[in-house]
PDB file of N, CA and C in Angstrom:
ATOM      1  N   UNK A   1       0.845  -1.180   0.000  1.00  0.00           N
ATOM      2  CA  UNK A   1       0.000   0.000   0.000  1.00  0.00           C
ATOM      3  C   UNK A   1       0.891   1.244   0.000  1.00  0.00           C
ATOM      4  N   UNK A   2       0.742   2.089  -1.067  1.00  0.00           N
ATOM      5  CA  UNK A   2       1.571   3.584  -0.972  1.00  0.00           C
ATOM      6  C   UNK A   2       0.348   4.814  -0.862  1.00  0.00           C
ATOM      7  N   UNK A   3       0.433   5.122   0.111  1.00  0.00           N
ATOM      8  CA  UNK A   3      -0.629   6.004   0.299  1.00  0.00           C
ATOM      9  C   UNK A   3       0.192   7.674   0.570  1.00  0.00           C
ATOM     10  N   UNK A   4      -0.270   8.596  -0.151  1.00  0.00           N
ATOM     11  CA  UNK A   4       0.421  10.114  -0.196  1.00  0.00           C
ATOM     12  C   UNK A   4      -0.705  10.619   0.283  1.00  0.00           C
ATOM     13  N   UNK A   5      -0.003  12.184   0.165  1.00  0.00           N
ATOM     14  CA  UNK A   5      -1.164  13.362   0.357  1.00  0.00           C
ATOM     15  C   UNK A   5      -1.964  13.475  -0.672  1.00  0.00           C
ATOM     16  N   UNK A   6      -3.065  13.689  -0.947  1.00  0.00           N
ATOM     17  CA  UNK A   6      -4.226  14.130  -1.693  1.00  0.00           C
ATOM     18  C   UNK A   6      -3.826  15.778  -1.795  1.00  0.00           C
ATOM     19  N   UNK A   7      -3.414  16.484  -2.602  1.00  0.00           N
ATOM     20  CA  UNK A   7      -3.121  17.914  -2.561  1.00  0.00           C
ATOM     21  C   UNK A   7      -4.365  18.776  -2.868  1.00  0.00           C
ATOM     22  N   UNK A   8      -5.129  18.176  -3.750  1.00  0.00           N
ATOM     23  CA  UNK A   8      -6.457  18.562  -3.536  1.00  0.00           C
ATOM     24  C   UNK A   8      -7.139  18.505  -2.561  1.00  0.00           C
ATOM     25  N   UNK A   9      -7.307  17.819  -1.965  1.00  0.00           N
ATOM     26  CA  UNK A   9      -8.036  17.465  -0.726  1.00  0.00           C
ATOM     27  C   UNK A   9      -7.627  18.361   0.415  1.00  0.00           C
ATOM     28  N   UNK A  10      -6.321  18.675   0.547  1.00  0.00           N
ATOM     29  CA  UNK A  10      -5.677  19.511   1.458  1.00  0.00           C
ATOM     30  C   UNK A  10      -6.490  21.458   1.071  1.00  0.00           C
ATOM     31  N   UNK A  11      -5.902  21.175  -0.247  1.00  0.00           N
ATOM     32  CA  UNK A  11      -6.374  22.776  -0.818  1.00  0.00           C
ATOM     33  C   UNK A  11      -7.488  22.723  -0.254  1.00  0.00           C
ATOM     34  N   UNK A  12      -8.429  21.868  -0.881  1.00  0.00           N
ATOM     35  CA  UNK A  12      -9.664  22.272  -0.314  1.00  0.00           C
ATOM     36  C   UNK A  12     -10.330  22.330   0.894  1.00  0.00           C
ATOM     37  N   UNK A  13      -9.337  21.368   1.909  1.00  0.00           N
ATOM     38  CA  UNK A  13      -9.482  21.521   3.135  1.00  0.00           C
ATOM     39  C   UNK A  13      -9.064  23.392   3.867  1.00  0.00           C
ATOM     40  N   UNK A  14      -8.297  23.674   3.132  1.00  0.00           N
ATOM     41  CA  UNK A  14      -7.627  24.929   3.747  1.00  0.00           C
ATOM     42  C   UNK A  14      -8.434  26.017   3.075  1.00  0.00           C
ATOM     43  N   UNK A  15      -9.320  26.145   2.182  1.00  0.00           N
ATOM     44  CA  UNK A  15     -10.807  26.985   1.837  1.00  0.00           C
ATOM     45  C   UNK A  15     -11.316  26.921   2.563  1.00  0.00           C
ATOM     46  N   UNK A  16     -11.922  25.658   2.828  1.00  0.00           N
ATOM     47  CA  UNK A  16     -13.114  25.498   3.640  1.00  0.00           C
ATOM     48  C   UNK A  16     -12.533  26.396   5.384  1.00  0.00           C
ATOM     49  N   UNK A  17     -11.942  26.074   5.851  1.00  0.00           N
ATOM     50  CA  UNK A  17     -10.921  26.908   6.803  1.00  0.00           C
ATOM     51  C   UNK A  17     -11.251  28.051   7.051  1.00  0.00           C
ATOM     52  N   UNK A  18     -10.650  28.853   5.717  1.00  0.00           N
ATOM     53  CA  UNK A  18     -10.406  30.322   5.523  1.00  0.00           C
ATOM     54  C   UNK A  18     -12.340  30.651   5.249  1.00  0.00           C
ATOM     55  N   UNK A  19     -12.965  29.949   4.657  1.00  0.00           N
ATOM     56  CA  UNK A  19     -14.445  30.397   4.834  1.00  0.00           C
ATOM     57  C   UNK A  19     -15.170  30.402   5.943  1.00  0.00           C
ATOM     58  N   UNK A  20     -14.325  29.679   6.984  1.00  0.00           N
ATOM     59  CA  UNK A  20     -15.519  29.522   7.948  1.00  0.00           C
ATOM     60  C   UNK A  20     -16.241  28.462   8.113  1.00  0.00           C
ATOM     61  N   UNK A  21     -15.780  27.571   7.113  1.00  0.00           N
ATOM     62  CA  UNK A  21     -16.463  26.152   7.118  1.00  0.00           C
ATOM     63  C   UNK A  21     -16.227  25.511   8.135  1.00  0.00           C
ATOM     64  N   UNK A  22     -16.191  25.390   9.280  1.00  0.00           N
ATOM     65  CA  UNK A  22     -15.448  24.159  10.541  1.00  0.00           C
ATOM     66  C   UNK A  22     -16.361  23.647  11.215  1.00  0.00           C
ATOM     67  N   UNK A  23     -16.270  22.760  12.187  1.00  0.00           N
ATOM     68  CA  UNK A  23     -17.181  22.070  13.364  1.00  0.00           C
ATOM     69  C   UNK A  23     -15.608  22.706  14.045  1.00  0.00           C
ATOM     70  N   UNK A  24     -15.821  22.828  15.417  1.00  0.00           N
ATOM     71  CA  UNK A  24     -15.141  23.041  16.427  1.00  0.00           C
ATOM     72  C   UNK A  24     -15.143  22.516  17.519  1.00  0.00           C
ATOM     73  N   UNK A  25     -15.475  21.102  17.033  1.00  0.00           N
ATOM     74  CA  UNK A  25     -15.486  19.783  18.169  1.00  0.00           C
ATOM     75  C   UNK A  25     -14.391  19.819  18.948  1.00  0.00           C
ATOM     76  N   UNK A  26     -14.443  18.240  19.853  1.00  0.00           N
ATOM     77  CA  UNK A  26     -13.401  18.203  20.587  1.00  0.00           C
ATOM     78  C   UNK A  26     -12.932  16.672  19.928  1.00  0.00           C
ATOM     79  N   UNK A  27     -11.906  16.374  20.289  1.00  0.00           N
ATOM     80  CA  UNK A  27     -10.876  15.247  20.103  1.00  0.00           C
ATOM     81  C   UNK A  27     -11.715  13.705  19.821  1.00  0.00           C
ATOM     82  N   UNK A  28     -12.337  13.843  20.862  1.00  0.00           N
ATOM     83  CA  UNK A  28     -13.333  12.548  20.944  1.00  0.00           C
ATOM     84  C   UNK A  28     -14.208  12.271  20.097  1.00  0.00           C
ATOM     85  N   UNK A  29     -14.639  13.324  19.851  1.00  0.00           N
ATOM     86  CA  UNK A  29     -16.260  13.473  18.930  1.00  0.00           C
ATOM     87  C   UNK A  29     -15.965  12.595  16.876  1.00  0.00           C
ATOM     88  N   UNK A  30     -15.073  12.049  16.894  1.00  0.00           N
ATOM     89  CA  UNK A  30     -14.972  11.996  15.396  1.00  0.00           C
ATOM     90  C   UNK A  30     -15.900  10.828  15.231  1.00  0.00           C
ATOM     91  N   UNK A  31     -15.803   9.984  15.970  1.00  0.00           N
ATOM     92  CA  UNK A  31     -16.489   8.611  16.093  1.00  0.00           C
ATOM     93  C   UNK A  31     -17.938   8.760  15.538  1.00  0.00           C
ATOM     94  N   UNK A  32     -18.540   9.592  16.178  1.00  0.00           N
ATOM     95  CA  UNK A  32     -19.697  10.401  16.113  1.00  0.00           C
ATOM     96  C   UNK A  32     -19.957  11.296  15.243  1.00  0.00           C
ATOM     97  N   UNK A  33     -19.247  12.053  14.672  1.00  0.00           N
ATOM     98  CA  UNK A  33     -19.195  12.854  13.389  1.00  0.00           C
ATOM     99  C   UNK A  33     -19.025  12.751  12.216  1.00  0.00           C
ATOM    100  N   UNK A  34     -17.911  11.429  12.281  1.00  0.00           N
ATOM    101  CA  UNK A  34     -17.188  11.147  10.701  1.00  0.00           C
ATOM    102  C   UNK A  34     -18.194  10.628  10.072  1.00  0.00           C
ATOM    103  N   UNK A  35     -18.569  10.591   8.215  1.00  0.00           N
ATOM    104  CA  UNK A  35     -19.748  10.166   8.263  1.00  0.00           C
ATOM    105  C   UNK A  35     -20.100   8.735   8.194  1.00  0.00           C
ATOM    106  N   UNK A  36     -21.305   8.631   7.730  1.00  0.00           N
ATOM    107  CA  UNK A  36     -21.524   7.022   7.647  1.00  0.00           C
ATOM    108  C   UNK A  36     -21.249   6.774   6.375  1.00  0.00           C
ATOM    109  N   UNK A  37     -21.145   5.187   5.586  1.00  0.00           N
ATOM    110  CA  UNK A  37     -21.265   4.535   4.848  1.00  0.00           C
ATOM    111  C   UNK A  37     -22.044   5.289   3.845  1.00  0.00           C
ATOM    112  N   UNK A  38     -23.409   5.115   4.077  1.00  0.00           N
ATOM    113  CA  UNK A  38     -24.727   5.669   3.601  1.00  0.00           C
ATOM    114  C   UNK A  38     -24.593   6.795   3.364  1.00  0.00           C
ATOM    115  N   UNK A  39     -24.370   8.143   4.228  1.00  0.00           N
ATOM    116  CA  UNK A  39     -23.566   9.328   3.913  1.00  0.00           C
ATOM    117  C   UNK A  39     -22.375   9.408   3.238  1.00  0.00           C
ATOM    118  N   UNK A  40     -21.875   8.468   2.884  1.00  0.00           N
ATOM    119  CA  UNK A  40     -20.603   8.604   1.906  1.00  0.00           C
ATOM    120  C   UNK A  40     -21.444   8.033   0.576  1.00  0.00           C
ATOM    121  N   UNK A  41     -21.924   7.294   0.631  1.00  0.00           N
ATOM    122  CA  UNK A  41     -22.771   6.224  -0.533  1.00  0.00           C
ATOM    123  C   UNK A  41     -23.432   7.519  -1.169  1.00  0.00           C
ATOM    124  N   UNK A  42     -24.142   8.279  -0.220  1.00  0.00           N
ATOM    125  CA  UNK A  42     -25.277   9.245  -0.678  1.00  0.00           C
ATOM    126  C   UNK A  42     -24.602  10.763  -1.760  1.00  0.00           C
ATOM    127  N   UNK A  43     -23.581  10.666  -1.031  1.00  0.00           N
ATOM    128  CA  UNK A  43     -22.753  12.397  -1.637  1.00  0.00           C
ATOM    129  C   UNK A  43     -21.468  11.545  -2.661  1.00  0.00           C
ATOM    130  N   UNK A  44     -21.631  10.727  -2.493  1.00  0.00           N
ATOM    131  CA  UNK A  44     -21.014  10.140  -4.133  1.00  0.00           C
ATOM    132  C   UNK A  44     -21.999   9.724  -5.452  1.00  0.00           C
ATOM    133  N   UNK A  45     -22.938   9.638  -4.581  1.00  0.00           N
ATOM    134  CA  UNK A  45     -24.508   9.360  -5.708  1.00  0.00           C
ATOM    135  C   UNK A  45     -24.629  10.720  -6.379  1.00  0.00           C
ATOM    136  N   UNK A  46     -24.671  11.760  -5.568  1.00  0.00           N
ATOM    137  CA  UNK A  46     -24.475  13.214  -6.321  1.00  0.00           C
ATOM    138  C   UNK A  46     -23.235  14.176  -6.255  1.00  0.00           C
ATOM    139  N   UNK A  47     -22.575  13.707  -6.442  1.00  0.00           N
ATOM    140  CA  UNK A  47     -21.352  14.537  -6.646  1.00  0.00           C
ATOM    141  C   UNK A  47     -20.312  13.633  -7.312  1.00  0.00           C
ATOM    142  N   UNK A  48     -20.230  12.993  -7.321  1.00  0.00           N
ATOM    143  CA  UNK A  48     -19.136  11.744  -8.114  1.00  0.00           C
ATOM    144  C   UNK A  48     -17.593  11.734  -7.078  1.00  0.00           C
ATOM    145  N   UNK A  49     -16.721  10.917  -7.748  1.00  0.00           N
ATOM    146  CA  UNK A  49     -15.521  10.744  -7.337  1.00  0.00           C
ATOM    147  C   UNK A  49     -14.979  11.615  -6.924  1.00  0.00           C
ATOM    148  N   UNK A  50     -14.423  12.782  -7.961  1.00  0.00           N
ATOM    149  CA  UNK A  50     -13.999  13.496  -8.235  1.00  0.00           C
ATOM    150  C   UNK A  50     -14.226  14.480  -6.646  1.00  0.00           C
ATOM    151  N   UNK A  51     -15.297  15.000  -6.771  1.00  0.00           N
ATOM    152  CA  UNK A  51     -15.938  15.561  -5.201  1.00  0.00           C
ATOM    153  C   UNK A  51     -15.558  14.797  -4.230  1.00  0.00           C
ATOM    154  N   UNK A  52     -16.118  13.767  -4.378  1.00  0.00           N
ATOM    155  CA  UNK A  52     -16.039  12.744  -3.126  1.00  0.00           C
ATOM    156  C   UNK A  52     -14.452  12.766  -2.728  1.00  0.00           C
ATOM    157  N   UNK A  53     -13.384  12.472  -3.532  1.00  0.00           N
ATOM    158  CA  UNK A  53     -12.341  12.668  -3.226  1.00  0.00           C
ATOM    159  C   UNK A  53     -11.756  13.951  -2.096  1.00  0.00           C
ATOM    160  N   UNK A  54     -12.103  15.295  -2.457  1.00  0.00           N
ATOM    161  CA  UNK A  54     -11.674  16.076  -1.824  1.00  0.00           C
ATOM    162  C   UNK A  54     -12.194  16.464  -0.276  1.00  0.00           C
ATOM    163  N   UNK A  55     -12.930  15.061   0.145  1.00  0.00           N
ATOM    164  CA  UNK A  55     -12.994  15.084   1.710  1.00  0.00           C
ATOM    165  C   UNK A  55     -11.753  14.383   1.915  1.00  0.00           C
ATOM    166  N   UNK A  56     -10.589  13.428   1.569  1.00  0.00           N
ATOM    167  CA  UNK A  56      -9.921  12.746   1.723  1.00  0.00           C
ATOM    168  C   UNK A  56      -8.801  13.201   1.908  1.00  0.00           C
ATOM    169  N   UNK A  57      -7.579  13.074   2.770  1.00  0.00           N
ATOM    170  CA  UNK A  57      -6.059  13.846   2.688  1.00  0.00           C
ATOM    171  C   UNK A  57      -5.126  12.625   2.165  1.00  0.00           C
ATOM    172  N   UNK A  58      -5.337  11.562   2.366  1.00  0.00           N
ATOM    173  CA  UNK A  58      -4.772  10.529   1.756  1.00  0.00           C
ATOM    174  C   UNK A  58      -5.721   9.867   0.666  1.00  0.00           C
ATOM    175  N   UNK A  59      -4.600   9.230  -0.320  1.00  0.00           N
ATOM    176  CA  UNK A  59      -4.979   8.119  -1.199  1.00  0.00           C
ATOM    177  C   UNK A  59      -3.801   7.282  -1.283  1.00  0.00           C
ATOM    178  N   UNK A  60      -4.668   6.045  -1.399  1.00  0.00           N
ATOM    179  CA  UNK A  60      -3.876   4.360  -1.967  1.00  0.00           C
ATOM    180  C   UNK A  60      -3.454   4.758  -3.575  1.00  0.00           C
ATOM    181  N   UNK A  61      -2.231   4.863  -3.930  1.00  0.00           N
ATOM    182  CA  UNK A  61      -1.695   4.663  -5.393  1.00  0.00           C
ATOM    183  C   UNK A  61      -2.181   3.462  -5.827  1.00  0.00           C
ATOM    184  N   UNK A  62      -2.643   2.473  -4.843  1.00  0.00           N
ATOM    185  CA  UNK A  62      -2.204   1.188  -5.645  1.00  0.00           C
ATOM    186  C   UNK A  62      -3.674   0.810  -5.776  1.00  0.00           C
ATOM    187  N   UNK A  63      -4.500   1.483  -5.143  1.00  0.00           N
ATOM    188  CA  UNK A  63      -5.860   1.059  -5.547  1.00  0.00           C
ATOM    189  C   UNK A  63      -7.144   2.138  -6.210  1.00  0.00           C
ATOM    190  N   UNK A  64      -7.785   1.839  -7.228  1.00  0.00           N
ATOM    191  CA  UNK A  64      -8.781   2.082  -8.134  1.00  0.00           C
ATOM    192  C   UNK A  64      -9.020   3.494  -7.391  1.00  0.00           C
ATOM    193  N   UNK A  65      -8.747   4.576  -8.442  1.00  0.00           N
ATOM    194  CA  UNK A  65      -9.526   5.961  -8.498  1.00  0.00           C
ATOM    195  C   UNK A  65     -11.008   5.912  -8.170  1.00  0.00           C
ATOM    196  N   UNK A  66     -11.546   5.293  -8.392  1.00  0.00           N
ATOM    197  CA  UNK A  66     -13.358   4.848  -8.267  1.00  0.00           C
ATOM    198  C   UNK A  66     -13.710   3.873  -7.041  1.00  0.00           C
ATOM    199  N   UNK A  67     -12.729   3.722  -6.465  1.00  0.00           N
ATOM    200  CA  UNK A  67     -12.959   3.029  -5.217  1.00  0.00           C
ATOM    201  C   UNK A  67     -12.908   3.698  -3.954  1.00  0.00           C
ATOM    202  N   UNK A  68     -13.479   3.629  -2.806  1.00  0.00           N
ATOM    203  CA  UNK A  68     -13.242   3.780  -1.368  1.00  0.00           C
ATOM    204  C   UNK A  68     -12.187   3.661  -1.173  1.00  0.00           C
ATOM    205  N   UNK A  69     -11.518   2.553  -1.176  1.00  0.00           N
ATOM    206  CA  UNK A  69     -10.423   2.483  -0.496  1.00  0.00           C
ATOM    207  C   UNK A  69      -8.950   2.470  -1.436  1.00  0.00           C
ATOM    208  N   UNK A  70      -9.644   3.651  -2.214  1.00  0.00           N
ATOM    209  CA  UNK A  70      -8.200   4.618  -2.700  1.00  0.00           C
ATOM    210  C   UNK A  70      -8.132   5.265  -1.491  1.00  0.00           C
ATOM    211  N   UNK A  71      -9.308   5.951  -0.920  1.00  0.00           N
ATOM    212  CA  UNK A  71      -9.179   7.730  -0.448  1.00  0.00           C
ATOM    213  C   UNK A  71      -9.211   7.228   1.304  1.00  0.00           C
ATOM    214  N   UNK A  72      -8.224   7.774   1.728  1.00  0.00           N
ATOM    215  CA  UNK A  72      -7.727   7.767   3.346  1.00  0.00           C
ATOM    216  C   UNK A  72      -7.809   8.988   3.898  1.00  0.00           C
ATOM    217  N   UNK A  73      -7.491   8.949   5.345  1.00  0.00           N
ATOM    218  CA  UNK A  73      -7.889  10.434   6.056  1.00  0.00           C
ATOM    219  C   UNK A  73      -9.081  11.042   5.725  1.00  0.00           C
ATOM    220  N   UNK A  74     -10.007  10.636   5.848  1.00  0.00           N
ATOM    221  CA  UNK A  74     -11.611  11.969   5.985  1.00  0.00           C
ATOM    222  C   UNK A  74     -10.927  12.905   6.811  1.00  0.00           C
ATOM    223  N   UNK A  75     -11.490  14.196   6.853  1.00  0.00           N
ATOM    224  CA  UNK A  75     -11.247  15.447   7.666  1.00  0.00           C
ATOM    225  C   UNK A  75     -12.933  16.351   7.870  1.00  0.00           C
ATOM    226  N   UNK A  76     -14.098  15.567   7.389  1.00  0.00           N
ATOM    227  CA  UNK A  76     -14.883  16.454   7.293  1.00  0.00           C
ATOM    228  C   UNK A  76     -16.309  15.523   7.015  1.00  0.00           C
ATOM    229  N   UNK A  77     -17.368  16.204   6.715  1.00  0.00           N
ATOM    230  CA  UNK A  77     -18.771  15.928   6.682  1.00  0.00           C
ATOM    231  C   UNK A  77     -19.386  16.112   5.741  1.00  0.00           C
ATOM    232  N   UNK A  78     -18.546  16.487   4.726  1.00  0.00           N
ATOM    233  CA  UNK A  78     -19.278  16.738   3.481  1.00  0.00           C
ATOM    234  C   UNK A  78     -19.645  18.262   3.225  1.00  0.00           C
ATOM    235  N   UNK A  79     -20.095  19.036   4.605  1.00  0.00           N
ATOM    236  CA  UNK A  79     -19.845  20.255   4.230  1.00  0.00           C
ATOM    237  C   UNK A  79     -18.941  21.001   5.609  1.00  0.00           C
ATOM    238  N   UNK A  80     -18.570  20.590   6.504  1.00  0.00           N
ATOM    239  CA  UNK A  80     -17.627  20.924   7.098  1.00  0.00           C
ATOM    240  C   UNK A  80     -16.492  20.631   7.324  1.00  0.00           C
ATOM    241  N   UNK A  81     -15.016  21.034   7.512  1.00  0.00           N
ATOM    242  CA  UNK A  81     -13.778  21.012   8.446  1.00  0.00           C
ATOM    243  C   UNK A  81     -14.193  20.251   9.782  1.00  0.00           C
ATOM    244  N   UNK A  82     -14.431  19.177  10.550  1.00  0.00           N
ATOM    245  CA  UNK A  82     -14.092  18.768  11.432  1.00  0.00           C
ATOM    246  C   UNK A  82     -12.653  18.808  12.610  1.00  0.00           C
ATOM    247  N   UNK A  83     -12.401  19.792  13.466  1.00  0.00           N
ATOM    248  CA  UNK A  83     -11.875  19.818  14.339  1.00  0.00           C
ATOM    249  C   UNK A  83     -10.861  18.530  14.330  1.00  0.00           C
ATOM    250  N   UNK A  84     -12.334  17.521  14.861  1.00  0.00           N
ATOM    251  CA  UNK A  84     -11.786  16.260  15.206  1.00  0.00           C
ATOM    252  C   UNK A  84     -11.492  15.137  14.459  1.00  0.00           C
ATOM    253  N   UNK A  85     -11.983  15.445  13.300  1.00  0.00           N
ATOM    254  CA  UNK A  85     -11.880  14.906  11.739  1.00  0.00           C
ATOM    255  C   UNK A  85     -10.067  15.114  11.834  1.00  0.00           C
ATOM    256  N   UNK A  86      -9.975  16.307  11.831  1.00  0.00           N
ATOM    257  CA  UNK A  86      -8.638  16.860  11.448  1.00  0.00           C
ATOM    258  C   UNK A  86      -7.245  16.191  12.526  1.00  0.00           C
ATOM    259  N   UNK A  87      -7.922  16.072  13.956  1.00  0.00           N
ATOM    260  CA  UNK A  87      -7.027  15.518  14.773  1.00  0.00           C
ATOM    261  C   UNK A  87      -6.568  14.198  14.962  1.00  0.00           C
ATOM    262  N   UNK A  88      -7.793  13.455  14.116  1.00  0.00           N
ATOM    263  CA  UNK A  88      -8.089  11.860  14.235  1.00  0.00           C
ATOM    264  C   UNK A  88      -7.075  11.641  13.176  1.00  0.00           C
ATOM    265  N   UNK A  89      -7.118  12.505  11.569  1.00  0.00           N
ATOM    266  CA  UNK A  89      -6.438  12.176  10.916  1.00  0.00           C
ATOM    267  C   UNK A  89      -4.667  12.356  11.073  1.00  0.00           C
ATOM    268  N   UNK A  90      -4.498  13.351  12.104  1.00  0.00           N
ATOM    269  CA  UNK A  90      -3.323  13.648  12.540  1.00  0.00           C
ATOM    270  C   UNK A  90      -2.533  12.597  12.784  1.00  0.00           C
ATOM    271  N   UNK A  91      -2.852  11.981  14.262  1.00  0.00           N
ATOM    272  CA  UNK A  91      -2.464  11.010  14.674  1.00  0.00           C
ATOM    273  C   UNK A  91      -2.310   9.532  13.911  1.00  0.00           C
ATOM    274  N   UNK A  92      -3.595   9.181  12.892  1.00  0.00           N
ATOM    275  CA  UNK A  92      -3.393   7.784  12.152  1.00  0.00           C
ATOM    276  C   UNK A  92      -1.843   8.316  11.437  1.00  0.00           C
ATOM    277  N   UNK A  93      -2.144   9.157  10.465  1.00  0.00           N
ATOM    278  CA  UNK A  93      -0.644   9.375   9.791  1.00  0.00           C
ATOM    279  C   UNK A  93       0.567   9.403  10.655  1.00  0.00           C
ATOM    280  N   UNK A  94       0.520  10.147  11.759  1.00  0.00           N
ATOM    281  CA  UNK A  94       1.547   9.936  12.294  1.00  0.00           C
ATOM    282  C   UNK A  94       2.357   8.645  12.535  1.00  0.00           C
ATOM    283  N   UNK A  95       1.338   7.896  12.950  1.00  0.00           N
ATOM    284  CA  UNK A  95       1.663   6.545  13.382  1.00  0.00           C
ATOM    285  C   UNK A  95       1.744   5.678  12.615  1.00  0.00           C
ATOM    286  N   UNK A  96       1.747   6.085  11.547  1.00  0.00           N
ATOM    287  CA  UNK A  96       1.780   5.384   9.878  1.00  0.00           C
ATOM    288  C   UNK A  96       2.938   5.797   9.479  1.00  0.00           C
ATOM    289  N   UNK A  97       3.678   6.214   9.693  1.00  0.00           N
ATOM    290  CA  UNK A  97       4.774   7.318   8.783  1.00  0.00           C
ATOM    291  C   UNK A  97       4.261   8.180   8.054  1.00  0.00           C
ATOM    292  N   UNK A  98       3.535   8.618   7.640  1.00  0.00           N
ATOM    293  CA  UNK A  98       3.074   9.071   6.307  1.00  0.00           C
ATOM    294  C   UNK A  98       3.339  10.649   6.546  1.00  0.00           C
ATOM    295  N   UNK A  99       4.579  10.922   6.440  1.00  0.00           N
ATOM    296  CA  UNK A  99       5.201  12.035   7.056  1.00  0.00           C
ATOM    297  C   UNK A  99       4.291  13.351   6.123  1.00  0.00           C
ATOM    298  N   UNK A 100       4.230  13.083   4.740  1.00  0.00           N
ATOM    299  CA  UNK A 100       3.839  13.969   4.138  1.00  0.00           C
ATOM    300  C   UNK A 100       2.044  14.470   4.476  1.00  0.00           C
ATOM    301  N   UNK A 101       1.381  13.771   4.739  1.00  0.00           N
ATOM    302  CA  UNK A 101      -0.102  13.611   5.274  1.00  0.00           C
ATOM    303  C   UNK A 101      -0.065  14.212   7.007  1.00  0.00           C
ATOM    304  N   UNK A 102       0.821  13.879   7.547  1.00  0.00           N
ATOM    305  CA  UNK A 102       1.413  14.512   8.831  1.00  0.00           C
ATOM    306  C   UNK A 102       1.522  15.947   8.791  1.00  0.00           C
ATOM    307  N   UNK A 103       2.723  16.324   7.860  1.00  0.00           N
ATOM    308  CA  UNK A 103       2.911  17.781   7.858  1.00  0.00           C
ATOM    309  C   UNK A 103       1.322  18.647   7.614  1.00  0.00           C
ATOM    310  N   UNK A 104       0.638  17.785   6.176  1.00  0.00           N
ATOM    311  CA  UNK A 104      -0.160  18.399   5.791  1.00  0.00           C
ATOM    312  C   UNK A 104      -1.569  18.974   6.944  1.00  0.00           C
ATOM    313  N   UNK A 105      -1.657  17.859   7.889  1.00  0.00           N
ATOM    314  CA  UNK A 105      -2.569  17.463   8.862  1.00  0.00           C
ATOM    315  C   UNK A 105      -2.548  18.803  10.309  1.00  0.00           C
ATOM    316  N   UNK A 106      -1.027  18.519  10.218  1.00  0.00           N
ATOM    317  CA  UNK A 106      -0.501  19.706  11.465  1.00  0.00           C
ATOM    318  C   UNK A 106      -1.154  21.092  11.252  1.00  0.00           C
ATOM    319  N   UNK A 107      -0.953  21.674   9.906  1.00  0.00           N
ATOM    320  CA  UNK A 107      -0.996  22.712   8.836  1.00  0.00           C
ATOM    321  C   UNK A 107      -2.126  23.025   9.626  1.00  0.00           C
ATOM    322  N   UNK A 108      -3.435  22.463   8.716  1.00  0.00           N
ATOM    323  CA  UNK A 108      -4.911  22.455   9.237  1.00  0.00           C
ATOM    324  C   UNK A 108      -5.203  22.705  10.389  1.00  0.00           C
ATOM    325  N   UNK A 109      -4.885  21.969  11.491  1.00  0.00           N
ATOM    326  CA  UNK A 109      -4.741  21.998  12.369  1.00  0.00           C
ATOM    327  C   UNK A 109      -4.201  23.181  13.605  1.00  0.00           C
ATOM    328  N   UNK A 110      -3.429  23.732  13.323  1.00  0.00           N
ATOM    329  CA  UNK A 110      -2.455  25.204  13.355  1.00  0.00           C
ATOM    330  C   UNK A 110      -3.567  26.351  12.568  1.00  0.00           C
ATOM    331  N   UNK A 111      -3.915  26.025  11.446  1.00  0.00           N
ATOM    332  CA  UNK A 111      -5.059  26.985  11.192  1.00  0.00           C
ATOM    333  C   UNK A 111      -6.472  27.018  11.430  1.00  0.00           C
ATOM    334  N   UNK A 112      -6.842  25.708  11.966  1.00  0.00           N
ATOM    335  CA  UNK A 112      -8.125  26.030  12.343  1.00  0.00           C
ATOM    336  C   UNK A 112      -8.055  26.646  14.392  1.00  0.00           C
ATOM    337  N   UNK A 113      -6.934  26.073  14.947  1.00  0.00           N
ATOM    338  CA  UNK A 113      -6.682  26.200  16.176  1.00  0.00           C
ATOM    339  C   UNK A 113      -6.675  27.630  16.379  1.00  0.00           C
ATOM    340  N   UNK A 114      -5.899  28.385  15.584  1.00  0.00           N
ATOM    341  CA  UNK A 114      -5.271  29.784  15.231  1.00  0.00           C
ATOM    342  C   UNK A 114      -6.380  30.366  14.632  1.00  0.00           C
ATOM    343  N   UNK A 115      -7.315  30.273  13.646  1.00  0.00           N
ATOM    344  CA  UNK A 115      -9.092  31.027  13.297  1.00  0.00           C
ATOM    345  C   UNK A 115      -9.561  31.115  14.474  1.00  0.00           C
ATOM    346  N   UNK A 116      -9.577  30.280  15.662  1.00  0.00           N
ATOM    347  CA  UNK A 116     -10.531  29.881  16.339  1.00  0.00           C
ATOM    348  C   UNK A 116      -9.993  30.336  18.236  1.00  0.00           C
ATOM    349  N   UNK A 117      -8.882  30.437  18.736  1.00  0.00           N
ATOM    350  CA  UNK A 117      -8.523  30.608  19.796  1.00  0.00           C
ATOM    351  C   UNK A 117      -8.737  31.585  20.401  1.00  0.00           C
TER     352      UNK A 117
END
């Protein structure tokens, strides 16, 4: 499995940011927030891949553009920045190596902390 940053996904994470788009959860809450199946099923039914992708900060190189499990790291709800979206994804990368998804993760993180303090 080679999984990178999604640079799209990041960009568009760091709009949504600068608009005002966020939840301002806490740490815990992703469990509860991230979406469902059905909510992912549903906003790929109308929006396609392409969209669907840019909730994602990671993708699998090695697996299908049109699949789920290309796209790694959620950060969000479809129409928000998740706080805890953002922190959950912090830590998996970290602990993955995935140094580049790390840096990217911190970033977000530093700017939504910094909009918001």
């Amino acid at each position: 499995m080679t999984v990178k940053l999604n640079k799209k996904a990041f960009d568009h994470a760091k709009r949504l940011v600068r608009n005002g788009q966020t939840a301002m959860d806490e740490r815990d809450d992703w469990s509860e927030h991230a979406p469902t199946a059905d909510q992912e099923n549903d906003y790929l039914d109308k929006h396609g891949w392409r969209e669907y992708g840019e909730w994602y900060l990671g993708i699998d190189t090695e697996m299908d553009e049109e699949t789920k499990g290309h796209y790694k790291f959620p950060y969000g709800d479809f129409r928000r920045v998740h706080r805890c979206g953002v922190i959950s994804a912090e830590s998996r990368a970290a602990q993955n190596d995935y140094d580049d998804i790390t840096k990217a993760v911190e970033e977000l993180h530093e700017l939504l902390d910094g909009d918001h303090a």
